[in-house]
Structures are given as C-alpha cells and as structure tokens.
Protein backbone atom coordinates (compact mmCIF):
# COMPACT_ATOMS: atom_id res chain seq x y z
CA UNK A 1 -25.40 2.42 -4.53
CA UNK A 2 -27.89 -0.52 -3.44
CA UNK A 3 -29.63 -2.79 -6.05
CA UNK A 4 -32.71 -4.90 -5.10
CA UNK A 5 -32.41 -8.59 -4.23
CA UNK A 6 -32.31 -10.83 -7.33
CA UNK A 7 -35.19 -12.68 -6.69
CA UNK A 8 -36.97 -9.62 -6.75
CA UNK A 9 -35.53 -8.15 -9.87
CA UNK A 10 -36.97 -9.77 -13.20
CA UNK A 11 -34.41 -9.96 -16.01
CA UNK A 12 -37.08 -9.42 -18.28
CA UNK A 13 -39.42 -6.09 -18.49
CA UNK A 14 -41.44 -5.64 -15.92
CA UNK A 15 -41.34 -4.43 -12.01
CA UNK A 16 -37.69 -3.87 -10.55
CA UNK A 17 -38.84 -4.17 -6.33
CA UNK A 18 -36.96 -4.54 -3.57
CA UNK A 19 -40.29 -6.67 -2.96
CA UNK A 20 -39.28 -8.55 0.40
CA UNK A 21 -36.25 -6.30 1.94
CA UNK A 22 -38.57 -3.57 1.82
CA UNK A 23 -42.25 -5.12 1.73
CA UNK A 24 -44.35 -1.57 1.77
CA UNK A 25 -42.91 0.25 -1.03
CA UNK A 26 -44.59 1.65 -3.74
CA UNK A 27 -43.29 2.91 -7.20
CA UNK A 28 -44.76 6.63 -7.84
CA UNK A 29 -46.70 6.92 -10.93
CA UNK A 30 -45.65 7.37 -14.24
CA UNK A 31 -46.82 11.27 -14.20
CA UNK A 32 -45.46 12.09 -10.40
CA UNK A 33 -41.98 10.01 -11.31
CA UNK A 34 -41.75 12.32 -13.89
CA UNK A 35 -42.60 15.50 -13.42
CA UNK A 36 -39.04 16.62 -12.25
CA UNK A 37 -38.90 17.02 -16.03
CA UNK A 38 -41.12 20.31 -16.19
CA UNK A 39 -38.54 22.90 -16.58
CA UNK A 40 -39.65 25.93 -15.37
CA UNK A 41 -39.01 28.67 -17.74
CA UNK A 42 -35.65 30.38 -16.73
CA UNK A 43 -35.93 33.77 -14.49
CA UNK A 44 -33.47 36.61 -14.35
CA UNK A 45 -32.43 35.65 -11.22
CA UNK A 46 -31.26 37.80 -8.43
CA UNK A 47 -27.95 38.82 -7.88
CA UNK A 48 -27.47 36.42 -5.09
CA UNK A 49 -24.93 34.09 -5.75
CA UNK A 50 -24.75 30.73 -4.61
CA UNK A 51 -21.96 28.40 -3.69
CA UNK A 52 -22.60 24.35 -3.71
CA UNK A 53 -20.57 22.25 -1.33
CA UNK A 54 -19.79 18.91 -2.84
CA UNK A 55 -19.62 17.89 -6.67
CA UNK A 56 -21.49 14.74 -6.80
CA UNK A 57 -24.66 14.02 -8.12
CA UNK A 58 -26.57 16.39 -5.71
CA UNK A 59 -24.38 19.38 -5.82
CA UNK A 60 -24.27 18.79 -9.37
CA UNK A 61 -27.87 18.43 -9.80
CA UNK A 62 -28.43 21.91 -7.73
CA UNK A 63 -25.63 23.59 -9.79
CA UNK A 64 -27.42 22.82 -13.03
CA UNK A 65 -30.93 23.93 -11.71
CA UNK A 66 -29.81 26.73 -10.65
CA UNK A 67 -28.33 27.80 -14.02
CA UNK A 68 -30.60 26.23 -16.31
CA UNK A 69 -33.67 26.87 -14.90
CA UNK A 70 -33.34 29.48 -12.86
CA UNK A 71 -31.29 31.82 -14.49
CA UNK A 72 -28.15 32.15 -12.25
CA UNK A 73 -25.78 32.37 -15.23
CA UNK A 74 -23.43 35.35 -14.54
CA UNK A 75 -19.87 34.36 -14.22
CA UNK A 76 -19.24 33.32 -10.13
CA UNK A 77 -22.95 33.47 -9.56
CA UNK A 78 -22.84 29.64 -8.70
CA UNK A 79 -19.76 28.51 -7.38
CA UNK A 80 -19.22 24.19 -6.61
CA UNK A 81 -16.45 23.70 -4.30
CA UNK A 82 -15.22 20.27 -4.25
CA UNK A 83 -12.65 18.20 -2.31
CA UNK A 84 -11.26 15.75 -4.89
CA UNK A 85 -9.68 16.08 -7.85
CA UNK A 86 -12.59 15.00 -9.73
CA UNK A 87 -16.19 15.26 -9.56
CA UNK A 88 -18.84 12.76 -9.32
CA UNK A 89 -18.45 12.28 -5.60
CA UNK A 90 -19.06 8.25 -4.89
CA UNK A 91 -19.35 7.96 -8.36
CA UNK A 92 -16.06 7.20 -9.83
CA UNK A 93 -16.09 5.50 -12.89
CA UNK A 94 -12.23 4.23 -12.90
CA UNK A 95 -10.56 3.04 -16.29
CA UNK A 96 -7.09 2.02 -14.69
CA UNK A 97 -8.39 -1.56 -15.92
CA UNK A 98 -7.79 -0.34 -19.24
CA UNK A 99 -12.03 -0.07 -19.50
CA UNK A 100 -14.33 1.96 -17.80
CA UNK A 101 -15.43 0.05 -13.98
CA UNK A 102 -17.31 1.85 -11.44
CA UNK A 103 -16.00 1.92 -7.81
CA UNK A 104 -19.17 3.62 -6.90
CA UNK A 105 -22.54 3.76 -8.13
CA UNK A 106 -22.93 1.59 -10.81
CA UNK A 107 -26.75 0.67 -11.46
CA UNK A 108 -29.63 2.54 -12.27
CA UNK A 109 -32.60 0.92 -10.35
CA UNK A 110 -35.90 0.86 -12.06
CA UNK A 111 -35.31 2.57 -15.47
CA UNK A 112 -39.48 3.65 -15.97
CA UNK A 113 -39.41 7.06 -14.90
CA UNK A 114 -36.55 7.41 -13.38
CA UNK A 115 -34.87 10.70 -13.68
CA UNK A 116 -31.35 9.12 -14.12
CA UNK A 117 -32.36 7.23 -17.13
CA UNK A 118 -33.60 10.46 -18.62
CA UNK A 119 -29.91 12.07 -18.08
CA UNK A 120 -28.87 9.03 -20.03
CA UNK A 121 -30.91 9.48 -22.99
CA UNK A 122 -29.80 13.37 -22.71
CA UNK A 123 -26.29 12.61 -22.67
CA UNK A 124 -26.37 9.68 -24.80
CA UNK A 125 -24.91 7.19 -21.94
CA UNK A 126 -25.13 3.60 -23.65
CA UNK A 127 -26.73 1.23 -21.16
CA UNK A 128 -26.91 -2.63 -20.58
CA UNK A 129 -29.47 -4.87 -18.85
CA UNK A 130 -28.68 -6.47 -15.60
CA UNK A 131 -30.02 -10.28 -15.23
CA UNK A 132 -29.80 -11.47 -11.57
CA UNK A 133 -30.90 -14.63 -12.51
CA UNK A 134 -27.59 -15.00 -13.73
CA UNK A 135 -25.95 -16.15 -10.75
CA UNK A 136 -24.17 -19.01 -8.79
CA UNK A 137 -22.94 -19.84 -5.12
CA UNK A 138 -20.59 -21.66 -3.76
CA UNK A 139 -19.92 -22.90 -0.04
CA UNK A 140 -17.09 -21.96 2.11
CA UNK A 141 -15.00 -25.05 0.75
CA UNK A 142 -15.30 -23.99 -2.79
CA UNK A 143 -17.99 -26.33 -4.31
CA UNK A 144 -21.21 -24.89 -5.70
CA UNK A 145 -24.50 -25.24 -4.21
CA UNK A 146 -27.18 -26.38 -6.34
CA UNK A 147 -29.09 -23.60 -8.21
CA UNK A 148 -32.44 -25.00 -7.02
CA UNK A 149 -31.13 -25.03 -3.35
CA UNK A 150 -30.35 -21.92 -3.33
CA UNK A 151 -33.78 -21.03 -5.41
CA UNK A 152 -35.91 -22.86 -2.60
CA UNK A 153 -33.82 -20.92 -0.30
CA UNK A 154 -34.45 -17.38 -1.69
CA UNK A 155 -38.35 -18.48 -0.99
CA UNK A 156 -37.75 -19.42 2.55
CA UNK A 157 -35.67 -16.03 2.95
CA UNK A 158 -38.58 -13.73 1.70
CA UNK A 159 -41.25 -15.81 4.03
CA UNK A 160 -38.54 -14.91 6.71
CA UNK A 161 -39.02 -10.99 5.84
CA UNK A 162 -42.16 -11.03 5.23
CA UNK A 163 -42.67 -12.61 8.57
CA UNK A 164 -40.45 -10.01 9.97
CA UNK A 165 -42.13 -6.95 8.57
CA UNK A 166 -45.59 -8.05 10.06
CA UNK A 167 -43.62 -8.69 13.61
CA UNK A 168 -42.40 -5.44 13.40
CA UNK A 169 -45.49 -3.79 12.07
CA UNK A 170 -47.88 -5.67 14.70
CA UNK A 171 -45.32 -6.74 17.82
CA UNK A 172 -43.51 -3.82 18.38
CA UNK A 173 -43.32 -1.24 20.48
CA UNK A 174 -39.94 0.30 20.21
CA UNK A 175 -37.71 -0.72 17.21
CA UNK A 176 -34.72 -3.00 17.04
CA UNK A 177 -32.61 -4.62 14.73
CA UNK A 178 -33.13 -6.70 12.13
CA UNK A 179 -30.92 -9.42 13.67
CA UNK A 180 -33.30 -9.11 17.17
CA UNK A 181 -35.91 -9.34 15.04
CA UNK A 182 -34.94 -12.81 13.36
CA UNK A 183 -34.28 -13.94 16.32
CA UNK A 184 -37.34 -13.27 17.87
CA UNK A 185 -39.51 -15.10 15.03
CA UNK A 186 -37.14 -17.85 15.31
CA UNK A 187 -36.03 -17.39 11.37
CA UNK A 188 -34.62 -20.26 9.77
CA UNK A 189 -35.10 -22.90 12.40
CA UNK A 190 -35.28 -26.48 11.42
CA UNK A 191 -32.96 -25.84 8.26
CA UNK A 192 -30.06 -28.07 7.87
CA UNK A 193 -26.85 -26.60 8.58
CA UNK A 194 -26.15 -26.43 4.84
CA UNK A 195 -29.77 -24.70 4.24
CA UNK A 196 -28.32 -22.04 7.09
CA UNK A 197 -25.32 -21.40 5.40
CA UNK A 198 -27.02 -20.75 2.25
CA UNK A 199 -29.81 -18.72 3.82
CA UNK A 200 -26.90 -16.77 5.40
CA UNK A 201 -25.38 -15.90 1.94
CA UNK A 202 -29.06 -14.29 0.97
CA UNK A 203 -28.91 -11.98 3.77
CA UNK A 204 -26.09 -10.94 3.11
CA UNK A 205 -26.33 -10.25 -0.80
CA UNK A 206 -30.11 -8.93 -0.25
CA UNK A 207 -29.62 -7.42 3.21
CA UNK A 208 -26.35 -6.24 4.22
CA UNK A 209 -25.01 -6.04 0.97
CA UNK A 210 -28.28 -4.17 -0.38
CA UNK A 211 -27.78 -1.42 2.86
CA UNK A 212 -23.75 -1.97 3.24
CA UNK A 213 -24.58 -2.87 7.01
CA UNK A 214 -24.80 -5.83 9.48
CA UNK A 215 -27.96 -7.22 9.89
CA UNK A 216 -27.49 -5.92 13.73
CA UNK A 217 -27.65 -2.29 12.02
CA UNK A 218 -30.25 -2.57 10.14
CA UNK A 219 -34.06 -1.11 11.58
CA UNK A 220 -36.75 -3.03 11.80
CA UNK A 221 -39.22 -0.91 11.22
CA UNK A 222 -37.44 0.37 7.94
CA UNK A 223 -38.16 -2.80 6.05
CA UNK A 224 -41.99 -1.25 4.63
CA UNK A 225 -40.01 2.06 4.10
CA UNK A 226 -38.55 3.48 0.47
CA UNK A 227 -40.36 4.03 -3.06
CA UNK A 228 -39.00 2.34 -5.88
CA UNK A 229 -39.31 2.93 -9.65
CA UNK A 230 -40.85 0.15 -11.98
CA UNK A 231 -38.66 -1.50 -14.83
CA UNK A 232 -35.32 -3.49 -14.88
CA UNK A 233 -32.03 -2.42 -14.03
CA UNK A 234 -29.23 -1.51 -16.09
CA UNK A 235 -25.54 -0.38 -16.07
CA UNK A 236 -23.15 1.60 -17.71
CA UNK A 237 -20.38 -0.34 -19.93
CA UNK A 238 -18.90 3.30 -20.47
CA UNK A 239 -19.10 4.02 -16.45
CA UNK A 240 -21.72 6.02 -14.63
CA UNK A 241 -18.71 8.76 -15.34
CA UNK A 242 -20.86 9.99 -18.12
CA UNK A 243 -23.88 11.43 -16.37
CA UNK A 244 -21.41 13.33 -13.88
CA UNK A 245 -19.73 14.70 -17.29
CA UNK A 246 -22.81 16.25 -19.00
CA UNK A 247 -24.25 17.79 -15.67
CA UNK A 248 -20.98 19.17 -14.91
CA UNK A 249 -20.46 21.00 -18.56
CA UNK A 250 -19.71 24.56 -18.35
CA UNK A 251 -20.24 24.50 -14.04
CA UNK A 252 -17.99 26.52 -12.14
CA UNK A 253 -16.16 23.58 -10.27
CA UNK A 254 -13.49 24.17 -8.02
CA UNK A 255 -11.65 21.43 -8.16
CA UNK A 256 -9.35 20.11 -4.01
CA UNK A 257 -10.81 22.68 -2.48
CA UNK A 258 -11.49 21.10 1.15
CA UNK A 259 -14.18 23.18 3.34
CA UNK A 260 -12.62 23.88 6.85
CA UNK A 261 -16.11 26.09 8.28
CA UNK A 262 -19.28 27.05 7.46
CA UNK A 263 -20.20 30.39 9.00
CA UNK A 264 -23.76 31.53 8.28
CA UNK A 265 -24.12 34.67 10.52
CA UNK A 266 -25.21 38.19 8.83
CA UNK A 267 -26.19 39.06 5.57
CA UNK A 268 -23.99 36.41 3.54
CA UNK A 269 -22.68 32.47 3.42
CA UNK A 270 -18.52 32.75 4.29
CA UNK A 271 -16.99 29.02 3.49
CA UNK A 272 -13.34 28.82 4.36
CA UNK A 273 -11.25 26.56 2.41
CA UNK A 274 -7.32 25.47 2.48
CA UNK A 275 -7.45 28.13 -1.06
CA UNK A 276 -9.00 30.72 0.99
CA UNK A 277 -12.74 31.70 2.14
CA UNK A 278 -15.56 31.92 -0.20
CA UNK A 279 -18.88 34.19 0.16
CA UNK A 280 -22.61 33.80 -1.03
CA UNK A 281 -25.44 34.88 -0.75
CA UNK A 282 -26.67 31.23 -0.18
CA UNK A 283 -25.48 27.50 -0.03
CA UNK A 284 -26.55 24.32 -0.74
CA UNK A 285 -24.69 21.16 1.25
CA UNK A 286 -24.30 18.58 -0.69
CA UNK A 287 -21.68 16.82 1.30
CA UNK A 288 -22.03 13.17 2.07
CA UNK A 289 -23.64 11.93 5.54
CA UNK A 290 -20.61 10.64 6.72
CA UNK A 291 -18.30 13.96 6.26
CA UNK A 292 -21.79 15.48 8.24
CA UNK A 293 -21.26 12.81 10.86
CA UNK A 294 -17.41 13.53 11.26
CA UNK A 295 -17.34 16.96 12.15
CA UNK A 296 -14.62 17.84 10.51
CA UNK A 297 -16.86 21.10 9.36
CA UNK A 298 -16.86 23.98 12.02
CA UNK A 299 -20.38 25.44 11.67
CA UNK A 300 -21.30 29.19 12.66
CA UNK A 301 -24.33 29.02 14.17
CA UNK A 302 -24.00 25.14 15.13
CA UNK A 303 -26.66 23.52 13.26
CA UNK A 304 -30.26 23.20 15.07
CA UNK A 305 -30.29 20.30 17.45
CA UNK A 306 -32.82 18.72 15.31
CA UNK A 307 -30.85 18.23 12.45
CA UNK A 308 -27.63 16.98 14.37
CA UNK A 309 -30.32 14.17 15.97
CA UNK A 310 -30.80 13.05 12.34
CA UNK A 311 -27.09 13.86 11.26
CA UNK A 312 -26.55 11.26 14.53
CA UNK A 313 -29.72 8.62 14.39
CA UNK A 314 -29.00 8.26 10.43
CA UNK A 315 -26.65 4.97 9.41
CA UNK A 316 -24.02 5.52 7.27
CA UNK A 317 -23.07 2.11 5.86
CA UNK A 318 -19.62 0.65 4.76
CA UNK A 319 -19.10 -0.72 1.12
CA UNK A 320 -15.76 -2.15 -0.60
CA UNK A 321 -15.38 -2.76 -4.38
CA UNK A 322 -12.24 -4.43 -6.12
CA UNK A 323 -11.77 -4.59 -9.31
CA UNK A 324 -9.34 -7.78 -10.82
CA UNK A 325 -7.54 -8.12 -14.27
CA UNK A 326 -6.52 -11.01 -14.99
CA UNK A 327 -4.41 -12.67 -18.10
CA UNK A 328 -7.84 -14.88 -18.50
CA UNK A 329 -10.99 -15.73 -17.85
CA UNK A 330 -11.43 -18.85 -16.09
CA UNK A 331 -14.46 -18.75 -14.60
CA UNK A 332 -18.13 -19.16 -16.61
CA UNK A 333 -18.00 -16.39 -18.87
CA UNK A 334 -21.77 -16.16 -19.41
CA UNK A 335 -22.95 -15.93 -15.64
CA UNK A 336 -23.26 -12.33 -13.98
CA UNK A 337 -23.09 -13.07 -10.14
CA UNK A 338 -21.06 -15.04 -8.87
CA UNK A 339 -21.67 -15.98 -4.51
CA UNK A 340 -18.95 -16.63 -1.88
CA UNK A 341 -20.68 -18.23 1.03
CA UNK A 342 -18.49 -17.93 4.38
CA UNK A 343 -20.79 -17.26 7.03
CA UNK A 344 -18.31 -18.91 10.32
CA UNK A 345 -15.90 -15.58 9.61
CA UNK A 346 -18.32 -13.13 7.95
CA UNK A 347 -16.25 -12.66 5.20
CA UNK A 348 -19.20 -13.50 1.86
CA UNK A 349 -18.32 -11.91 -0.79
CA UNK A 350 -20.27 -11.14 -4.44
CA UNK A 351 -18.59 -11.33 -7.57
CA UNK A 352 -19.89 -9.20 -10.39
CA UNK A 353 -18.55 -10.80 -14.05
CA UNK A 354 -17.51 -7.69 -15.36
CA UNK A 355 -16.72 -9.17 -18.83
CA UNK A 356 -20.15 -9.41 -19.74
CA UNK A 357 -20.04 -6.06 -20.46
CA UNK A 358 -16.54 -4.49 -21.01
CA UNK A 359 -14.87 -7.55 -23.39
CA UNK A 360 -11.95 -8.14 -20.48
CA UNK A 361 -11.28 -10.70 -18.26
CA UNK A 362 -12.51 -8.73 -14.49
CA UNK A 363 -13.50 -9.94 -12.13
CA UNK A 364 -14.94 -7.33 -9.46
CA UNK A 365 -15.40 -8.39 -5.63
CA UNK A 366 -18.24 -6.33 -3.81
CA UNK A 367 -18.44 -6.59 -0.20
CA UNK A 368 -20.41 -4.81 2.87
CA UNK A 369 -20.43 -4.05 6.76
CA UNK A 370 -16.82 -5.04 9.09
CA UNK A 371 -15.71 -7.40 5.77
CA UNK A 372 -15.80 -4.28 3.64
CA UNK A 373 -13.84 -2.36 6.47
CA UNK A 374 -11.34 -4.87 6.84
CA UNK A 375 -10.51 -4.72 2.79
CA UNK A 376 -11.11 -0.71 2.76
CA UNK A 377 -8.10 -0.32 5.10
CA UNK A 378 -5.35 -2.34 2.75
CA UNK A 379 -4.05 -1.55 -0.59
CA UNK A 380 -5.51 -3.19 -3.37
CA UNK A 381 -2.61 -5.81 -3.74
CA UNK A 382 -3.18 -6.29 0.22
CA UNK A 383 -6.81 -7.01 -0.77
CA UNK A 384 -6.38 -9.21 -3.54
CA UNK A 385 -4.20 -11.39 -1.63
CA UNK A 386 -6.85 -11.22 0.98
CA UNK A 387 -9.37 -12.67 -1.29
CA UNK A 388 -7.53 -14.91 -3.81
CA UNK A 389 -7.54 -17.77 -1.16
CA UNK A 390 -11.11 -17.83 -1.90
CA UNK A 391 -11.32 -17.61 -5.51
CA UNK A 392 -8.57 -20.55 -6.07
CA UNK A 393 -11.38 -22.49 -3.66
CA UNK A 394 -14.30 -21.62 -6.30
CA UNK A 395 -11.78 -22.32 -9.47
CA UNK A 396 -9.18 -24.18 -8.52
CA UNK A 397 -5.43 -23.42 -7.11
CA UNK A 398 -4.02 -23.34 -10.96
CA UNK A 399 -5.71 -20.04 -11.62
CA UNK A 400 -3.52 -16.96 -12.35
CA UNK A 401 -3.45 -14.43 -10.53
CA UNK A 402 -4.64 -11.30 -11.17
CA UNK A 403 -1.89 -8.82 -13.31
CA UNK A 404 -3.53 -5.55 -11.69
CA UNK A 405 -6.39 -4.29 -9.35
CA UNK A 406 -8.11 -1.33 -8.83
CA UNK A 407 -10.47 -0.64 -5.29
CA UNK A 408 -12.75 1.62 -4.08
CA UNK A 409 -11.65 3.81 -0.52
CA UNK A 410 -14.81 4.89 0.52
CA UNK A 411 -14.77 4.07 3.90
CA UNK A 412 -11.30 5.28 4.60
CA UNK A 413 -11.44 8.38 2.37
CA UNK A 414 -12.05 11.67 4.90
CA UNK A 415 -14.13 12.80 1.66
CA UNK A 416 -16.81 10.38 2.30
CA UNK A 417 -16.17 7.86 5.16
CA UNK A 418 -18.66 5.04 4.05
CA UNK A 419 -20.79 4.63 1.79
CA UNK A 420 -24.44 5.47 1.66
CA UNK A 421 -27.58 5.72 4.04
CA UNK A 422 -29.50 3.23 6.12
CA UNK A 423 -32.45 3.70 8.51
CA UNK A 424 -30.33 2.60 11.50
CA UNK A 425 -32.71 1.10 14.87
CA UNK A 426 -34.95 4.39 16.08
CA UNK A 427 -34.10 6.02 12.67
CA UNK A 428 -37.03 6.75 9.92
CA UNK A 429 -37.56 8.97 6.97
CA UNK A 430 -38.39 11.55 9.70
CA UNK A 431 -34.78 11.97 10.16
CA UNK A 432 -34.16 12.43 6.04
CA UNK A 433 -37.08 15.13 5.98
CA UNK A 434 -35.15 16.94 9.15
CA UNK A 435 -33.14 18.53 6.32
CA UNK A 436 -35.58 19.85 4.06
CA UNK A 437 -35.57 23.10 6.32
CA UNK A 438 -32.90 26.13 5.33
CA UNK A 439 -31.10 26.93 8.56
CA UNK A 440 -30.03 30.40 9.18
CA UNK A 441 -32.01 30.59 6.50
CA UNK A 442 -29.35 30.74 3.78
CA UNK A 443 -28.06 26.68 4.17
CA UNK A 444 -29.80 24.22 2.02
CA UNK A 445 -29.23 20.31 2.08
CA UNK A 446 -29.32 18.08 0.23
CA UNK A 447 -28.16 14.57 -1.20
CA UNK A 448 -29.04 11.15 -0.79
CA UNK A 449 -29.34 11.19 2.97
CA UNK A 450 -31.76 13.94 2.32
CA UNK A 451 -34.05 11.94 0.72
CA UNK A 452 -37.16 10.42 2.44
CA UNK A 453 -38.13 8.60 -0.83
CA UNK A 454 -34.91 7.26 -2.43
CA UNK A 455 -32.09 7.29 0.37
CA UNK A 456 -28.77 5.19 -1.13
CA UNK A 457 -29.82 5.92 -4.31
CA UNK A 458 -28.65 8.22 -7.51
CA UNK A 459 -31.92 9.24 -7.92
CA UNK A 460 -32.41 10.31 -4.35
CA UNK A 461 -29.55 12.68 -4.55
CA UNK A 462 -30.43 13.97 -8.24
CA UNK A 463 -33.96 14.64 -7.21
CA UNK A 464 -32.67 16.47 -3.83
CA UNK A 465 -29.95 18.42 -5.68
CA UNK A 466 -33.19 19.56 -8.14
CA UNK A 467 -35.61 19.93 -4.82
CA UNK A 468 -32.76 22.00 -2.66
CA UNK A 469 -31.82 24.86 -6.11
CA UNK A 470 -35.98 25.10 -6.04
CA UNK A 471 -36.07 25.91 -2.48
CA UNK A 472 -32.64 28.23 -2.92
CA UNK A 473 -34.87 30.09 -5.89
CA UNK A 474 -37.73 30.43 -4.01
CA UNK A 475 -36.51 31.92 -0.78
C-alpha cells in the first residue's frame, strides 16, 4: 500500500501528509477518525445469512462486523469465501526469509486515529517508526548524489506540484495526465542534466511509486484529492500478518475456493465456486479492483452500467516487491532508503533496509508501473539477477550475492492482477462512491477501491469492510 513522500513525512511526531502529491487533503478530526470505534450494541440478527467474497482486510473487516456487532453468530450465518490458501488478501506477511517481510501492505500511514493502529493495540501487533529522512541516492553509474542535492531537489519537486495542482485547479477544462501536465508548466526546465535525473528519481519514489503508476497514468485533477490521518508512520517487524490473524479468529473462512458467478436474481445470493455453489441471503464483494476489472466473474443481473463505468475509469496500478538474503550486510546498516536513479530505461528502483528492523541482512527492492511488470513476470532468481547489476554499481562488484529471495506476484496473480487504486485521467472519488449502492439489492461492495476517502490504503478497505456489514444490517 502507498506511503507519503519523505519529505513530507516527519520522522519525529507530528503530521504524516502526502503534503505536495496530494496538496488538498485534509486529516479528519480526532472525534470523526475515530468514531468507527462506537460499537453498536449487538442485535439478534435476522436469519439472513451472509456470504463475503474475498478474505482480505475488507471482507475481513465486514465478517467481523457482522458477527460482533451485529449479532450474525449462528454457525454458516456468515460465510468468507476466499481464493488463496491464506487470508489477508495483498497482505502477505512472508517469513521464507527466515523473519517475517511483507510482500504487501506493509505501513500504517498516520498512526493518530487511525483505525489500523487501534487493531494493533487490540491484537498486541508490536510496531516500529519509519524515518524517511533516512535515505540515500545514487545515479545510474553507481555513485551517490549528494544528500543536499537531492534535499534542494525535493524543494524544487514540491514547487513543481504545487505548481501543477493550481494549473490543474485554474487551467483546466478537461483532465489529463500528470505527465501532460508537467509538460505544460514546463517543470524542471533550466536544471542541469544531473538536477533532471535526480528530480526524475523523486517522481518516481513520491509519484509513481506512491500510486504504482506512470506519471502518464496518473490524473491531474486527483492531486487535491484523499484524506490523510495525522502522526508518523510505522511498520510491523512481526508482519502486517498479525492484524489479518486476530480479525480472522473464529470466521468461517473457506479457504481456495475461487468464485466462477455471481447470480443475484430472486429471493437469495447463489455464488458458484470450483467446491460447488453457495447461497445467502446477502453478499458483500470484497474482491480486489483488478479481479472486478478482469471479468473473470459472470454476474446475474450484469452489474448497473454505472458501476462498470467506475469498475472501467478506476486505475489499478502495478507494484513489485523482492525480498534479498544475503550472507552479509554490506551496505550502511543504519540508513532506511536506499535510491536507484535510472531514469534513460525507467528501471529506478527503492531499497527498503530491512535489517533495521528484523536483525538480518535483507535487502528488499520495491518497484512501480512497466519496471514492476517486467520483474512481476520472472521468478524471483530471474529478478534478482535482473537487479544485482545494479546493486554491485551502488556497492561494488565484490558483493555476494544474495543466498535466497522471496517476491511479491501481484500483478501476475489472477487473484489480484495489480496492486491498488489510482484516480486514473477522467477518474474521481465519484467513481469510488459509485459502489456505495447495493445492487439487486442484496450485493454490497466494498474494499479499498470503494473508498472515496482512503483509496490504496488499509484503512480504506477496513473502514469499507465496517461501512458495507452496516449497510448489509441495515437493509
């Protein structure tokens, strides 16, 4: 899931923003943030049952409503069908490392009312601070670029969005991409060709690596879009894996079940499966956007041309993570980010110093947008030798390589098929709030496409799993 640019994030308490990727947000107060914690005093609820398509965080969150707080607790009365052989959906807290590292969501952004850090505290999920001040770059030939080069440049990037925002705000008639945009303004002109190359590194760690998209993808318009809570970051050293665990205690989870069709006609939900066809009374979605976008569901009704618009206008970005072991560290064991600057083939890259936190030597590459395809579609020894070239630039060609890797698939997987939501050029939060109606009246959506506040986020898709089993209550 996306984290805010690092010039935006203090390391120290105080506001977490995404202040200059998306310049009109504004956290919701301390009272609103929270008040998804007012449990509502379980009901003997009806005998309608319910079945919840998808086990990550928003099917989990609507499974765990529904039980705890609305009193649908007799055995088969909510029913989560779920592809994998685990649950947690994109996040997937992998310990083939030998430690917990997540291949998915791995941050939770803005801890002050946010409802994730509440299921922490709840399920007693240690957590660590994130400092993205903690960070280096180096060029395309290996060297470093000074830290206050790159400093300067972070200023001249947010003057750049700034500048962008207002031209899309005030110049605009009909959106376009973020790209057109920079272009219009003429952004960056009169840098040196080394000032480019840096500025192109910051767009992609606090653009296209923030939205897993090109910068050709991205909406204008969407940069003053998106709430954000206040407070630092932090990260799980025992994996986001936790959270998924508690909400998922004593569910009903039916574990590589695959759903074929939907059919919503009559007096009940049928859901066939490749282990048969399942009925309810009602269902929540809580299938990723790209799965939506795929059509591998057959639905019955089709689904109102209104939502397919937003199933279609809606970006679904592309995100690869790979995780390396290796015999030792050799790079500064202290700094947290680490940049790969290659702007002439697209391939930048962001290394995350994963032994800050979990005592080995791991190294894990993140990447976004056709660079992130490119990796998603080879193994993870395929990948490593794709990117080891690079790293014996930054450290020198004596470094070992790694003795074992671990990636993410989410672009590739049929489960997901990228890896979270972006306003995409003539999308908005218009499109997220097209799935806040039932259809048929007995299908209910959610997750973090479904949410106008927090899309790409854990939060967005907790708070929609929550907002979708109150909606399923109440009808």
């Amino acid at each position: 899931m996306p984290r805010p640019p690092r010039a935006a994030r203090p390391s120290v308490p105080g506001l977490t923003r995404r202040d200059f990727v998306k310049l009109g947000a504004g956290a919701l107060s301390g009272a609103l943030a929270g008040a998804w914690m007012g449990v509502r005093p379980a009901t003997a609820a009806s005998q309608d049952t319910v079945l919840v398509l998808g086990a990550g965080m928003a099917g989990l969150a609507a499974a765990r409503r529904l039980v705890d707080d609305f009193g649908y607790r007799a055995p088969g009365q909510v029913i989560v069908l779920e592809a994998r052989n685990r649950t947690g959906g994109r996040i997937h807290s992998s310990t083939d490392l030998g430690t917990p590292i997540d291949l998915g969501a791995t941050w939770i952004h803005g801890i002050q009312g946010n409802p994730v850090s509440a299921l922490a505290d709840r399920y007693g999920a240690g957590r660590r601070a994130t400092h993205y001040d903690s960070f280096r770059v180096h060029d395309s030939d290996g060297r470093l670029f000074a830290t206050a080069d790159v400093t300067r440049l972070e200023g001249v990037e947010e003057g750049i969005l700034e500048q962008a925002a207002a031209y899309g705000e005030d110049e605009l008639d009909e959106d376009q991409s973020l790209a057109a945009t920079l272009a219009d303004i003429g952004a960056g002109a009169g840098l040196s060709a080394r000032d480019r190359r840096i500025l192109s590194y910051l767009y992609f760690t606090d653009v296209e690596l923030e939205f897993t998209l090109k910068l050709s993808q991205l909406s204008t318009w969407s940069l003053d879009e998106d709430e954000e809570y206040p407070g630092i970051d932090q990260l799980f050293p025992g994996g986001y894996a936790q959270i998924i665990r508690g909400l998922s205690q004593g569910l009903d989870v039916r574990l590589g079940t695959v759903v074929r069709a939907v059919d919503a006609r009559g007096s009940a939900v049928r859901v066939t499966t490749n282990k048969g066809t399942f009925t309810a009374s009602r269902c929540v979605v809580a299938l990723p956007l790209g799965v939506l976008k795929s059509n591998a569901i057959t639905w019955t009704p089709g689904l109102p041309a209104g939502l397919r618009s937003a199933i279609q206008s809606l970006g679904f970005g592309a995100a690869h993570r790979l995780a390396l072991l290796f015999p030792r560290v050799f790079w500064h064991p202290a700094t947290e980010f680490v940049g790969y600057c290659s702007p002439a083939d697209g391939k930048h890259f962001e290394l995350v110093n994963s032994t800050v936190y979990s005592g080995k030597p791991i190294l894990t590459v993140n990447t976004a947008g056709d660079y992130a395809r490119q990796l998603d579609a080879l193994t993870p020894q395929q990948a490593t030798a794709a990117v080891m070239p690079a790293l014996r630039k930054m450290y020198g060609s004596s470094i070992p390589a790694p003795t074992k890797a671990v990636a993410s698939e989410w672009v590739r997987s049929p489960y997901t098929r990228g890896s979270y939501t972006y306003w995409a050029v003539d999308s908005d939060s218009d499109d997220s709030n097209a799935f806040t109606a039932p259809v048929a009246g007995r299908l209910f959506f959610a997750g973090e496409h479904t949410s106008a506040a927090y899309p790409g986020t854990v939060h967005g898709a907790y708070l929609s799993g929550r907002d979708a089993a109150q909606r399923v209550a109440s009808a």
